[in-house]
ModelCIF file with pLDDT and N, C-alpha, C, O atoms, coordinates in Angstrom:
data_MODEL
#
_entry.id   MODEL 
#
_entity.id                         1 
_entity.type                       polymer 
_entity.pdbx_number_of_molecules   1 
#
_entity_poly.entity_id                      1 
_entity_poly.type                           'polypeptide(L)' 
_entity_poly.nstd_linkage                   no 
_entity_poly.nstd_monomer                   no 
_entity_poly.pdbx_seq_one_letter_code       
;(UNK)(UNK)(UNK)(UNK)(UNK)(UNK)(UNK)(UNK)(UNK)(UNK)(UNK)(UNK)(UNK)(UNK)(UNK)(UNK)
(UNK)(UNK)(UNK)(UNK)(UNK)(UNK)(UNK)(UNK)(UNK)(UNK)(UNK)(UNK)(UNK)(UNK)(UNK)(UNK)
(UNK)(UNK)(UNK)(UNK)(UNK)(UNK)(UNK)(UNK)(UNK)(UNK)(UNK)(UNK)(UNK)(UNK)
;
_entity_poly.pdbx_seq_one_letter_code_can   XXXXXXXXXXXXXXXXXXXXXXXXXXXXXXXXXXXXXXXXXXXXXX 
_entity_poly.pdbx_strand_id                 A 
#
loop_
_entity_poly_seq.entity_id 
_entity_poly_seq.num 
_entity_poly_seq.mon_id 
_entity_poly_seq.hetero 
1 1  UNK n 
1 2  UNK n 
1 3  UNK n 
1 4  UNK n 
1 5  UNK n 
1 6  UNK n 
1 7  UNK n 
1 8  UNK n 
1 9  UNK n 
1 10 UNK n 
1 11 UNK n 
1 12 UNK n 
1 13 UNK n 
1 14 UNK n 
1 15 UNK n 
1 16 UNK n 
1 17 UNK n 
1 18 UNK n 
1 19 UNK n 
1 20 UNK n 
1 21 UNK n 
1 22 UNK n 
1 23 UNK n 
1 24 UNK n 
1 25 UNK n 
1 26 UNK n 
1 27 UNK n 
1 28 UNK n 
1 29 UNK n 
1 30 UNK n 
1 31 UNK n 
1 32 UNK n 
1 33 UNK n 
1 34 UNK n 
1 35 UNK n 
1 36 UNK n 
1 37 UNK n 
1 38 UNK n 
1 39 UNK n 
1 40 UNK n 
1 41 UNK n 
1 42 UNK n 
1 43 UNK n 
1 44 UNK n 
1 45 UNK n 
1 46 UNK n 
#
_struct_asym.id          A 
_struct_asym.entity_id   1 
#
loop_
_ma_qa_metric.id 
_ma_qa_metric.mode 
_ma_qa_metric.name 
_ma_qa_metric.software_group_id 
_ma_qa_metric.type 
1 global pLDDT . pLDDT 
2 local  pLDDT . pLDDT 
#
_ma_qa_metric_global.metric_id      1 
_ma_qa_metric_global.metric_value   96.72 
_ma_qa_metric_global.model_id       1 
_ma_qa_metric_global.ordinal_id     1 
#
loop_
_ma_qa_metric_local.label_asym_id 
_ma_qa_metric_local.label_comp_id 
_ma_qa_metric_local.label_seq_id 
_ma_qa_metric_local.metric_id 
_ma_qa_metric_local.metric_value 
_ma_qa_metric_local.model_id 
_ma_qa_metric_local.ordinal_id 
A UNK 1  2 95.00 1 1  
A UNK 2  2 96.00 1 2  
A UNK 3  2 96.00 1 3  
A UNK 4  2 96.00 1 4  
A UNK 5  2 96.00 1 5  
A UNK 6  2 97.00 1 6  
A UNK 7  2 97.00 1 7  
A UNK 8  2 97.00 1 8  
A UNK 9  2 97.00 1 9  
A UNK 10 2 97.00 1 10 
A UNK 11 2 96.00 1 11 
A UNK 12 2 96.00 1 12 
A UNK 13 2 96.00 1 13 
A UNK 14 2 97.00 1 14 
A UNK 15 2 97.00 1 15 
A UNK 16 2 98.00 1 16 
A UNK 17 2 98.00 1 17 
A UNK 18 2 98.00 1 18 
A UNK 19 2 98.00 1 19 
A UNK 20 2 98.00 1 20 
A UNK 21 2 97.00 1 21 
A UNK 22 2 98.00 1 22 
A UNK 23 2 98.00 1 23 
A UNK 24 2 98.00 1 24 
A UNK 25 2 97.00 1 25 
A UNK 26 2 96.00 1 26 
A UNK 27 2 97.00 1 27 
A UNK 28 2 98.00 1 28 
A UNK 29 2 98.00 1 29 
A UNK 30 2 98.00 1 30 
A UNK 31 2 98.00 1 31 
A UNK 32 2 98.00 1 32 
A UNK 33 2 98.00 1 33 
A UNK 34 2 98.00 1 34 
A UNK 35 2 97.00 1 35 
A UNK 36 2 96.00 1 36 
A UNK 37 2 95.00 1 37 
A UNK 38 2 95.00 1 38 
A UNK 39 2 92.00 1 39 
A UNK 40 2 95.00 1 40 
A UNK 41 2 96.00 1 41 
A UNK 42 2 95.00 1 42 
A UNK 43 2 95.00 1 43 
A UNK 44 2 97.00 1 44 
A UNK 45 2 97.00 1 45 
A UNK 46 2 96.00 1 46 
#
loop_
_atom_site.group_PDB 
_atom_site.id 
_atom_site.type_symbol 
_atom_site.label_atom_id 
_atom_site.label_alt_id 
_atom_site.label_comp_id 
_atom_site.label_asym_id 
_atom_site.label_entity_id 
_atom_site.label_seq_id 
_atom_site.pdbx_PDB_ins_code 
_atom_site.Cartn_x 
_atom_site.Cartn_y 
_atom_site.Cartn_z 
_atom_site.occupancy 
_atom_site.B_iso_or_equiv 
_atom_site.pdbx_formal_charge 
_atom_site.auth_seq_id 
_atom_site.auth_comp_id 
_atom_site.auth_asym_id 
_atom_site.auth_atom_id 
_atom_site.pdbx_PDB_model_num 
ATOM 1   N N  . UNK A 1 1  ? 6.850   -7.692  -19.233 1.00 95.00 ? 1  UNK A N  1 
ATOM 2   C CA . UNK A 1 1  ? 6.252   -8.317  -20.409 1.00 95.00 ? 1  UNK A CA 1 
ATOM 3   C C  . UNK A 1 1  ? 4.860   -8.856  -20.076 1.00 95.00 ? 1  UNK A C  1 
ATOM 4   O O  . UNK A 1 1  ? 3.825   -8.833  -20.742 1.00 95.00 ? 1  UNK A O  1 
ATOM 5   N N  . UNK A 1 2  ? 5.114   -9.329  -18.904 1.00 96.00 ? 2  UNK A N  1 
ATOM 6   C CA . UNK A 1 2  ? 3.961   -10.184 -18.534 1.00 96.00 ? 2  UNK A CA 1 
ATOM 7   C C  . UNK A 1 2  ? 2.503   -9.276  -18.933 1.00 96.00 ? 2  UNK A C  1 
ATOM 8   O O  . UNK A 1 2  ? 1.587   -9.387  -19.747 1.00 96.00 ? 2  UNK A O  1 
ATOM 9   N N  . UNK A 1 3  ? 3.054   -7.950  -17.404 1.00 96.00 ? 3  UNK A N  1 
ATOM 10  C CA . UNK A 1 3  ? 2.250   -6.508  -17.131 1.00 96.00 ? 3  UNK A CA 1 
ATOM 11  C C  . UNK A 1 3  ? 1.639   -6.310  -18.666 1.00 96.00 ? 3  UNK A C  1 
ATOM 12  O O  . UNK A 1 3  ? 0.410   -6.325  -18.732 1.00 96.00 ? 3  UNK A O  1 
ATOM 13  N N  . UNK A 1 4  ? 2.539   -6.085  -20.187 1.00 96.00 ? 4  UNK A N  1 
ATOM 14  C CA . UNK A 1 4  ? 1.651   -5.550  -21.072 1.00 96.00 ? 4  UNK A CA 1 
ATOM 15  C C  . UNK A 1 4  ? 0.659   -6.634  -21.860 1.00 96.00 ? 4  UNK A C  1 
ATOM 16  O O  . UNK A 1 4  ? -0.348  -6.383  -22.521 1.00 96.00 ? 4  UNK A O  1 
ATOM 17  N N  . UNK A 1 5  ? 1.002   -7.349  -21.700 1.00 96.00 ? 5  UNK A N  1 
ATOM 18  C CA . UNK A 1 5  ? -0.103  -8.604  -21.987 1.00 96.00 ? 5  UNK A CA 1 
ATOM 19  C C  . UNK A 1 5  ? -1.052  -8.730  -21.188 1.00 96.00 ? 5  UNK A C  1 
ATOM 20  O O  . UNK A 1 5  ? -2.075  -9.232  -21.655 1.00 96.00 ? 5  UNK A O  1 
ATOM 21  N N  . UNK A 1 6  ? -1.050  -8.388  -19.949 1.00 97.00 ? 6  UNK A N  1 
ATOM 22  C CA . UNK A 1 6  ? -2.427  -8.179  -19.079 1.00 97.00 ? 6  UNK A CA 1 
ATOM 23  C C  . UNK A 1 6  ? -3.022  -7.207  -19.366 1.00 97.00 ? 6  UNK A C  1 
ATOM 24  O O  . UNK A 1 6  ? -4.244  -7.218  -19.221 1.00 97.00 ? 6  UNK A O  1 
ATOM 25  N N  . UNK A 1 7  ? -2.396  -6.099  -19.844 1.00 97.00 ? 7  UNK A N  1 
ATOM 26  C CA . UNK A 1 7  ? -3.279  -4.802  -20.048 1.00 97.00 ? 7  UNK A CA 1 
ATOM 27  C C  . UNK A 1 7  ? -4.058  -5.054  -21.179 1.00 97.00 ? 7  UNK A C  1 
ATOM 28  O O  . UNK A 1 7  ? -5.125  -4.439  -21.168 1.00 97.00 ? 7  UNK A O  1 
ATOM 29  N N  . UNK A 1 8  ? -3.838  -5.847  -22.267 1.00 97.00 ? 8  UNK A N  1 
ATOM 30  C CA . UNK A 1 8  ? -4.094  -5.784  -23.453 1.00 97.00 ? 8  UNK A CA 1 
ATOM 31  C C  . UNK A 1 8  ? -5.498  -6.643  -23.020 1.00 97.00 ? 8  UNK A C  1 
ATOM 32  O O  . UNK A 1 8  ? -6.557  -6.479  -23.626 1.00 97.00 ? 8  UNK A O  1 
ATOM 33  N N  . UNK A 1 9  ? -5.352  -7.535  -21.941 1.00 97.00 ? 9  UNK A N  1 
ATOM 34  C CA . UNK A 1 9  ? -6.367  -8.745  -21.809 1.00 97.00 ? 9  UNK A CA 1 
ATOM 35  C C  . UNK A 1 9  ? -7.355  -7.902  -21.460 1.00 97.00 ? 9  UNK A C  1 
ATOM 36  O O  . UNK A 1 9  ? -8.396  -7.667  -22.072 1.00 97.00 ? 9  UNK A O  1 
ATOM 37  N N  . UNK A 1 10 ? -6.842  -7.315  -20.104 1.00 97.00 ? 10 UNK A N  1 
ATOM 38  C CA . UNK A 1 10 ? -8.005  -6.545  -19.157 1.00 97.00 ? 10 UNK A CA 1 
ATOM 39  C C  . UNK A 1 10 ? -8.880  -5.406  -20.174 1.00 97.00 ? 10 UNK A C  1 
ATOM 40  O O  . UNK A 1 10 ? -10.070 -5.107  -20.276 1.00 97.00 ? 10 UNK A O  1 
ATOM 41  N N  . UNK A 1 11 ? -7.240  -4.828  -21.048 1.00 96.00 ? 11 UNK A N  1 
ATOM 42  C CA . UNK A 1 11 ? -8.287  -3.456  -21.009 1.00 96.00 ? 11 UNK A CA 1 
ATOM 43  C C  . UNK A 1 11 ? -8.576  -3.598  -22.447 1.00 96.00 ? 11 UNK A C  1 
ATOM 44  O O  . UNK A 1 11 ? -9.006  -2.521  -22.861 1.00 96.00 ? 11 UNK A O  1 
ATOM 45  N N  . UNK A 1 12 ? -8.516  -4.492  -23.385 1.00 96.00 ? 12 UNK A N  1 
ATOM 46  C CA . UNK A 1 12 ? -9.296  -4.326  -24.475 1.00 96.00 ? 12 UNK A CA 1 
ATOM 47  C C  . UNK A 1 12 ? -10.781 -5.479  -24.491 1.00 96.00 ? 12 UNK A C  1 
ATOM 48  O O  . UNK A 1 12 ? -11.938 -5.156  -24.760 1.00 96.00 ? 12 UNK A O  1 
ATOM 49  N N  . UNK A 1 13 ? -10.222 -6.979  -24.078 1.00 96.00 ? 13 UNK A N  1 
ATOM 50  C CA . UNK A 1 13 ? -11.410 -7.858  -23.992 1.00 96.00 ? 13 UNK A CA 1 
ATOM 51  C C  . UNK A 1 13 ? -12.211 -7.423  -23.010 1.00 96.00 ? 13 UNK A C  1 
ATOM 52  O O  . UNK A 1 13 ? -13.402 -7.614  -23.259 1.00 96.00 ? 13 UNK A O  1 
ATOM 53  N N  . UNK A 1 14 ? -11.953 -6.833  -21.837 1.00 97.00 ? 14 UNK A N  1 
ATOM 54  C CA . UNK A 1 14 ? -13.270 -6.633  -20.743 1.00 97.00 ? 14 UNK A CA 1 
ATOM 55  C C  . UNK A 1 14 ? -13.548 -5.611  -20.837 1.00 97.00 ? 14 UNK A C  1 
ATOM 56  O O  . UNK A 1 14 ? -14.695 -5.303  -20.512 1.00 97.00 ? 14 UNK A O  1 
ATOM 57  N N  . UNK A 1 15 ? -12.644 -4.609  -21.318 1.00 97.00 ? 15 UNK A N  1 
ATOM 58  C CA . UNK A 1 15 ? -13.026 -3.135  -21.909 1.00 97.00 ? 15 UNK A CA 1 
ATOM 59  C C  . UNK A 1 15 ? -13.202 -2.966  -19.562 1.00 97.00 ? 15 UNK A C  1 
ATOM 60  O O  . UNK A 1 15 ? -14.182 -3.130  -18.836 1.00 97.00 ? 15 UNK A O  1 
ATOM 61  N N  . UNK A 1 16 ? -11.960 -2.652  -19.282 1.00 98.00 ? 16 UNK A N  1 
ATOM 62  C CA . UNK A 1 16 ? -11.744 -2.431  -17.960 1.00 98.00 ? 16 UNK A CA 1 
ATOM 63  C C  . UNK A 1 16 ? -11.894 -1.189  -17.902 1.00 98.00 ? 16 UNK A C  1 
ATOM 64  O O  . UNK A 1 16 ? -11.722 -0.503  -18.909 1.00 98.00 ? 16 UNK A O  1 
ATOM 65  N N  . UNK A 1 17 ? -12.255 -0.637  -16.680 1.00 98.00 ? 17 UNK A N  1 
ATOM 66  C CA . UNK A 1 17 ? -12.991 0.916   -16.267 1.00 98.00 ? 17 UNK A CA 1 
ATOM 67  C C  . UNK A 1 17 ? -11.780 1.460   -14.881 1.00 98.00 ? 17 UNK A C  1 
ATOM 68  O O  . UNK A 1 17 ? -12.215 1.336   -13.736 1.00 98.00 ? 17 UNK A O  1 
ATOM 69  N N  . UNK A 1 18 ? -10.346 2.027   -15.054 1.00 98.00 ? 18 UNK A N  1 
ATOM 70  C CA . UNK A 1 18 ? -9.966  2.300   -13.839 1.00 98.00 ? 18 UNK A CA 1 
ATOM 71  C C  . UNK A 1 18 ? -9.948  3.295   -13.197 1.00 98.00 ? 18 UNK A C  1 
ATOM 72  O O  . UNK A 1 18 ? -9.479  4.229   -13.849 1.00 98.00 ? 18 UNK A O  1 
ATOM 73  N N  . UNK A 1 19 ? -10.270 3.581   -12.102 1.00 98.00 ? 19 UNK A N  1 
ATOM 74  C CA . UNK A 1 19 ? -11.071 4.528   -10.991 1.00 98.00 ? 19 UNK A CA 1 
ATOM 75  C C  . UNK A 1 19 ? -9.485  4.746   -10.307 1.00 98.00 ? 19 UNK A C  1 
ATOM 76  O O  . UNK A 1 19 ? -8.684  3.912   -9.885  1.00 98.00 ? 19 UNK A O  1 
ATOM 77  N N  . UNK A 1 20 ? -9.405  6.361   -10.403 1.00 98.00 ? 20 UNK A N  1 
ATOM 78  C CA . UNK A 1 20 ? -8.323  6.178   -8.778  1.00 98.00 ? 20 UNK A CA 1 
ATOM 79  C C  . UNK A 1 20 ? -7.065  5.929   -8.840  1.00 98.00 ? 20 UNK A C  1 
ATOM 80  O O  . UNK A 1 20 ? -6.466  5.878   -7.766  1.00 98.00 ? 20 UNK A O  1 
ATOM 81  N N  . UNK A 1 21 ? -6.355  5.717   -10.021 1.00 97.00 ? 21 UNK A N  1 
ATOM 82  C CA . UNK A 1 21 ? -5.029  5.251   -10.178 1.00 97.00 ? 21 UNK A CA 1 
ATOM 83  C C  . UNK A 1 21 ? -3.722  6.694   -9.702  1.00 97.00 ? 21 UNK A C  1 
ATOM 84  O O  . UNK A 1 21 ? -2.500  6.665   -9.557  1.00 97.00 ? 21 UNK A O  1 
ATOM 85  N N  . UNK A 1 22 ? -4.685  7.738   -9.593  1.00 98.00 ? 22 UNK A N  1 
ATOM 86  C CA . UNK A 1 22 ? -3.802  9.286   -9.382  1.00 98.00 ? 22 UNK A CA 1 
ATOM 87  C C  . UNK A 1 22 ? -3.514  8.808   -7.931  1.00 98.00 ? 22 UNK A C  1 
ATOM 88  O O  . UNK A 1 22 ? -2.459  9.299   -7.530  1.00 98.00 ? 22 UNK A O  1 
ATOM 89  N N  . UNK A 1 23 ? -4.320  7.742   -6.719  1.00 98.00 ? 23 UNK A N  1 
ATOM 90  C CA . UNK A 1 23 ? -4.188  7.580   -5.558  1.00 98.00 ? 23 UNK A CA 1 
ATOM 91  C C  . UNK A 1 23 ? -2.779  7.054   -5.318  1.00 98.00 ? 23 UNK A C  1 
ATOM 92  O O  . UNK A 1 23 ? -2.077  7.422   -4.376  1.00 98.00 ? 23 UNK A O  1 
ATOM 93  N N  . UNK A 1 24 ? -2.419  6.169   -6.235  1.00 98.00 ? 24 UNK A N  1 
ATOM 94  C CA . UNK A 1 24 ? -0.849  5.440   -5.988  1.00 98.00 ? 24 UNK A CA 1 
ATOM 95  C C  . UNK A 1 24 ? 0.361   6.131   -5.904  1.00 98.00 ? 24 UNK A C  1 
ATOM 96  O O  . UNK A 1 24 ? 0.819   6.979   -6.671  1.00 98.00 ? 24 UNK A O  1 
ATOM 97  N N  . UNK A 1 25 ? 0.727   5.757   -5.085  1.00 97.00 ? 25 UNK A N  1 
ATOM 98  C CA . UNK A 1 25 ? 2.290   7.007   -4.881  1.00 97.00 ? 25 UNK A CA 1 
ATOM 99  C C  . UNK A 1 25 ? 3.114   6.247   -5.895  1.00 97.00 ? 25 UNK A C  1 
ATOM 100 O O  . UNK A 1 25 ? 3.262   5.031   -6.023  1.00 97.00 ? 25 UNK A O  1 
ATOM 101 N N  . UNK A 1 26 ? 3.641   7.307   -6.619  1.00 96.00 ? 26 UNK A N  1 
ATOM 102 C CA . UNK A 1 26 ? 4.608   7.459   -7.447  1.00 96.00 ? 26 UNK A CA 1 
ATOM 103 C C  . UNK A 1 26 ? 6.224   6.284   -6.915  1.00 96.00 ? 26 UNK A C  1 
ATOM 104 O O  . UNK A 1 26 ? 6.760   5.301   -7.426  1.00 96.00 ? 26 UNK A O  1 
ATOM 105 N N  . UNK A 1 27 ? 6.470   7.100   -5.681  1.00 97.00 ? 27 UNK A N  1 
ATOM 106 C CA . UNK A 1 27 ? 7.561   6.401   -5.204  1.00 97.00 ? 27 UNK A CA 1 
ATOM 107 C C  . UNK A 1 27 ? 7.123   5.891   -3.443  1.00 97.00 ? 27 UNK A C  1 
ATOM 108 O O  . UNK A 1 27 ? 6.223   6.247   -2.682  1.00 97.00 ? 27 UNK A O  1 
ATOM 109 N N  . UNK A 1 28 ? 7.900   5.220   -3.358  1.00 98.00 ? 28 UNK A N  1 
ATOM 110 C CA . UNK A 1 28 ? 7.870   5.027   -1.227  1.00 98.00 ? 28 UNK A CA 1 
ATOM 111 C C  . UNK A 1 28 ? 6.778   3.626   -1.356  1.00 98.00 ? 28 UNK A C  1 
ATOM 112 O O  . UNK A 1 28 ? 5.970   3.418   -2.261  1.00 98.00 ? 28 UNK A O  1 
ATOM 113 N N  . UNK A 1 29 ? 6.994   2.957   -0.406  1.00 98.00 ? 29 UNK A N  1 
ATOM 114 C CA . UNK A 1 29 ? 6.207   1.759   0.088   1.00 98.00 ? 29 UNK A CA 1 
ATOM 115 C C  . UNK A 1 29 ? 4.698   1.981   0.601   1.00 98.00 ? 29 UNK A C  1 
ATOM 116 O O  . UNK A 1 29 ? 4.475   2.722   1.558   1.00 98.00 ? 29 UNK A O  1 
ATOM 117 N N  . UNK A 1 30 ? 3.538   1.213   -0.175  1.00 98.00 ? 30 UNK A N  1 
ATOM 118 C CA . UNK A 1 30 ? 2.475   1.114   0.485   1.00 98.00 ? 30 UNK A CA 1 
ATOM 119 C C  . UNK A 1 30 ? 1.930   -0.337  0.428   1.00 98.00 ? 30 UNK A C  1 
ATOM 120 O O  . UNK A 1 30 ? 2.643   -1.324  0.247   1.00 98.00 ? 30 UNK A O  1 
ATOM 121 N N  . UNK A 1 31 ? 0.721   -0.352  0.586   1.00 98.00 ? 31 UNK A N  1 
ATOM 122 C CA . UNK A 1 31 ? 0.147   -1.516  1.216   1.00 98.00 ? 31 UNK A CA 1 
ATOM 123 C C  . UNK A 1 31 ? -0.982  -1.496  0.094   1.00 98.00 ? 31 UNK A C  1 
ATOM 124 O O  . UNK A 1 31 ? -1.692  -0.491  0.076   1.00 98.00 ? 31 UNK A O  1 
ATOM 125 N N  . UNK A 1 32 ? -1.206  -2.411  -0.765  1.00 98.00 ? 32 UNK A N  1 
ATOM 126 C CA . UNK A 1 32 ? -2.647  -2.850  -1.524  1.00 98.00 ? 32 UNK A CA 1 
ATOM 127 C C  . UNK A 1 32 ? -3.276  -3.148  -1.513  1.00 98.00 ? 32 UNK A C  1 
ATOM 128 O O  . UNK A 1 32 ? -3.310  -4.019  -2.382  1.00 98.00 ? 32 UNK A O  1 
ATOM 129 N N  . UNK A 1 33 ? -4.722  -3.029  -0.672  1.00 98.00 ? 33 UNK A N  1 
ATOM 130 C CA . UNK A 1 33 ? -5.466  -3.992  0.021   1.00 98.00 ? 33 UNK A CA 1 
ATOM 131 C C  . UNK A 1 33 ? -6.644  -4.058  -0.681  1.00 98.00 ? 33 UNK A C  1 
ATOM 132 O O  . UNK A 1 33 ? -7.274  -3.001  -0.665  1.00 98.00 ? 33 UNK A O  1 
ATOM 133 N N  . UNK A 1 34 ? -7.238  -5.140  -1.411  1.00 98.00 ? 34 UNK A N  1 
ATOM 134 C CA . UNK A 1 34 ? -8.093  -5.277  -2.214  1.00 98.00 ? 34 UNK A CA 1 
ATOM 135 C C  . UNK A 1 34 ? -9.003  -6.829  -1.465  1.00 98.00 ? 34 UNK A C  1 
ATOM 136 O O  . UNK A 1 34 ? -8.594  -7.648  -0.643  1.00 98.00 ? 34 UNK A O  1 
ATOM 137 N N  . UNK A 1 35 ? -10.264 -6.729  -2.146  1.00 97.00 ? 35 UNK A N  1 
ATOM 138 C CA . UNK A 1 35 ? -11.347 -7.424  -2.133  1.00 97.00 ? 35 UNK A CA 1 
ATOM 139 C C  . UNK A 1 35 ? -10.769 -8.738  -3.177  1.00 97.00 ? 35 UNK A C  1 
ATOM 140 O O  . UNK A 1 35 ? -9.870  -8.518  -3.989  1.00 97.00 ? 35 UNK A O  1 
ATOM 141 N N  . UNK A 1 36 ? -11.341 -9.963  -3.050  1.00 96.00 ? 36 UNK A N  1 
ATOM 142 C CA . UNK A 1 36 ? -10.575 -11.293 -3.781  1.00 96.00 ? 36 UNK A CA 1 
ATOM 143 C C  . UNK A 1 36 ? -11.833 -11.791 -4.334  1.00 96.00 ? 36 UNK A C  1 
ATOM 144 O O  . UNK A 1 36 ? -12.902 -11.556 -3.770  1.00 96.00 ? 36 UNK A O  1 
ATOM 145 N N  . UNK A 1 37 ? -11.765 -12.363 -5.247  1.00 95.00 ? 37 UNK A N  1 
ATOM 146 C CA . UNK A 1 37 ? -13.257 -13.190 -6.174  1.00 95.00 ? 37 UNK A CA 1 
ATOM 147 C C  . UNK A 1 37 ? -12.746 -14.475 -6.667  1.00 95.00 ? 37 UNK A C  1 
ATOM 148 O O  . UNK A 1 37 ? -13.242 -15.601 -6.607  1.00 95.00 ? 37 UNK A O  1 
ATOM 149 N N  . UNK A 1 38 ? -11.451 -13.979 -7.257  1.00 95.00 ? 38 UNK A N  1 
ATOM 150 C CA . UNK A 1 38 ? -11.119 -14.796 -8.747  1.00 95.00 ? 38 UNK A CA 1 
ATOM 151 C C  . UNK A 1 38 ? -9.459  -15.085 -8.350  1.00 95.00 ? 38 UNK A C  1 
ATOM 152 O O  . UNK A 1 38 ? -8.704  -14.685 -7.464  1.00 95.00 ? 38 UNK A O  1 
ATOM 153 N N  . UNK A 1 39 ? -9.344  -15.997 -9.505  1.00 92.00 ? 39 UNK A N  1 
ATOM 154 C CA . UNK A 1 39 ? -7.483  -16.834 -9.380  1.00 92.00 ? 39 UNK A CA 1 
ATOM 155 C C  . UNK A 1 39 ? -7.040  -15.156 -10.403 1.00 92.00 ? 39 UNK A C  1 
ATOM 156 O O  . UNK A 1 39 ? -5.825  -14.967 -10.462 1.00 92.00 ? 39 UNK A O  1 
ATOM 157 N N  . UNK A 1 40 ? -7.793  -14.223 -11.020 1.00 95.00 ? 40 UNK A N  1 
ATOM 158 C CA . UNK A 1 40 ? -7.653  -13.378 -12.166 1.00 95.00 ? 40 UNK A CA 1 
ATOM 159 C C  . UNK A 1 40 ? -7.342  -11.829 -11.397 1.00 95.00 ? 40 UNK A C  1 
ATOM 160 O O  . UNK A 1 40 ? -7.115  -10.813 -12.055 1.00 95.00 ? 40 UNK A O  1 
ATOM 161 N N  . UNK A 1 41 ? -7.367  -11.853 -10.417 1.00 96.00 ? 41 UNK A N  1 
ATOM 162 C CA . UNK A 1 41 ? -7.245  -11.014 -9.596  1.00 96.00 ? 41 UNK A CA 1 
ATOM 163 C C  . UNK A 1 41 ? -5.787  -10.254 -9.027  1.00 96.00 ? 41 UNK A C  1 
ATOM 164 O O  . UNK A 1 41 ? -5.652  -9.081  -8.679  1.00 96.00 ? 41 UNK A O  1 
ATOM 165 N N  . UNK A 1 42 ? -4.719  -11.391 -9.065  1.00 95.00 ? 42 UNK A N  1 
ATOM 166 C CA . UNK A 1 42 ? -3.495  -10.541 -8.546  1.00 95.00 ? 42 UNK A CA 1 
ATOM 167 C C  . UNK A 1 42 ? -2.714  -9.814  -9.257  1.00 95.00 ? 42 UNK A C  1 
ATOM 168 O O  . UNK A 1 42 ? -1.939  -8.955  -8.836  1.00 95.00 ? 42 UNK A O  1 
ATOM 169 N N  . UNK A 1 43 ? -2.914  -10.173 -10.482 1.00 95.00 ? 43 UNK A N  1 
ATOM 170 C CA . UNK A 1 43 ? -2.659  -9.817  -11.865 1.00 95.00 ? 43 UNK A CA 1 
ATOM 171 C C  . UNK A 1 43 ? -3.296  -8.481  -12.413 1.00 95.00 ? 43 UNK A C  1 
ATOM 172 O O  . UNK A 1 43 ? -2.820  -7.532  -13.036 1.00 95.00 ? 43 UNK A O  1 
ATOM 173 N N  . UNK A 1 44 ? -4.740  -8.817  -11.870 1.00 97.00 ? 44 UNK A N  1 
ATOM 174 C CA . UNK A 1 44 ? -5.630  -7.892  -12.371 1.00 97.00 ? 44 UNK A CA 1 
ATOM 175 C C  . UNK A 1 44 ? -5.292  -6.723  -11.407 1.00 97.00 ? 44 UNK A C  1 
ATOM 176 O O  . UNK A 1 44 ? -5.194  -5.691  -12.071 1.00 97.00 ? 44 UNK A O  1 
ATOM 177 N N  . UNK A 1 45 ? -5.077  -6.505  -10.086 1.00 97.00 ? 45 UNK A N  1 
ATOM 178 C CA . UNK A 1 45 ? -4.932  -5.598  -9.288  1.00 97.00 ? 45 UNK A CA 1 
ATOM 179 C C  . UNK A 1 45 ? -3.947  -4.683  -9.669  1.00 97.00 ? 45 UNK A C  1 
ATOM 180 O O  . UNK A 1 45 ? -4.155  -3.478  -9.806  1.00 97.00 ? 45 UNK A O  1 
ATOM 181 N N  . UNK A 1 46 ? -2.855  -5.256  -9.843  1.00 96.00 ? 46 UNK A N  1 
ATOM 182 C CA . UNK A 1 46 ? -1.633  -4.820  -10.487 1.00 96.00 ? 46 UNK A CA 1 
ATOM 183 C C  . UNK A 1 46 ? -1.418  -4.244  -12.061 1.00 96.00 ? 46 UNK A C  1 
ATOM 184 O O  . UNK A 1 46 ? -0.298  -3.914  -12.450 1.00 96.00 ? 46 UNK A O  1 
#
């Protein structure tokens, strides 16, 4: 629930641009390693 209420935030008010999402495996464990700015960020990564 949370997830579609962020999308709505990110991707209609900031009009968000996502690059690269074909990179994420479907299934199996990886590691997310991102750059930090903002409290808007863990949310936003995801």
């Amino acid at each position: 629930f949370f997830k579609i209420l962020c999308r709505l935030w990110y991707g209609i008010i900031f009009r968000t641009k996502v690059i690269g999402a074909e990179n994420i495996p479907k299934t199996g464990a990886f590691i997310l390693a991102s750059n930090h700015m903002a409290n808007w960020d863990p949310p936003f990564l995801g």
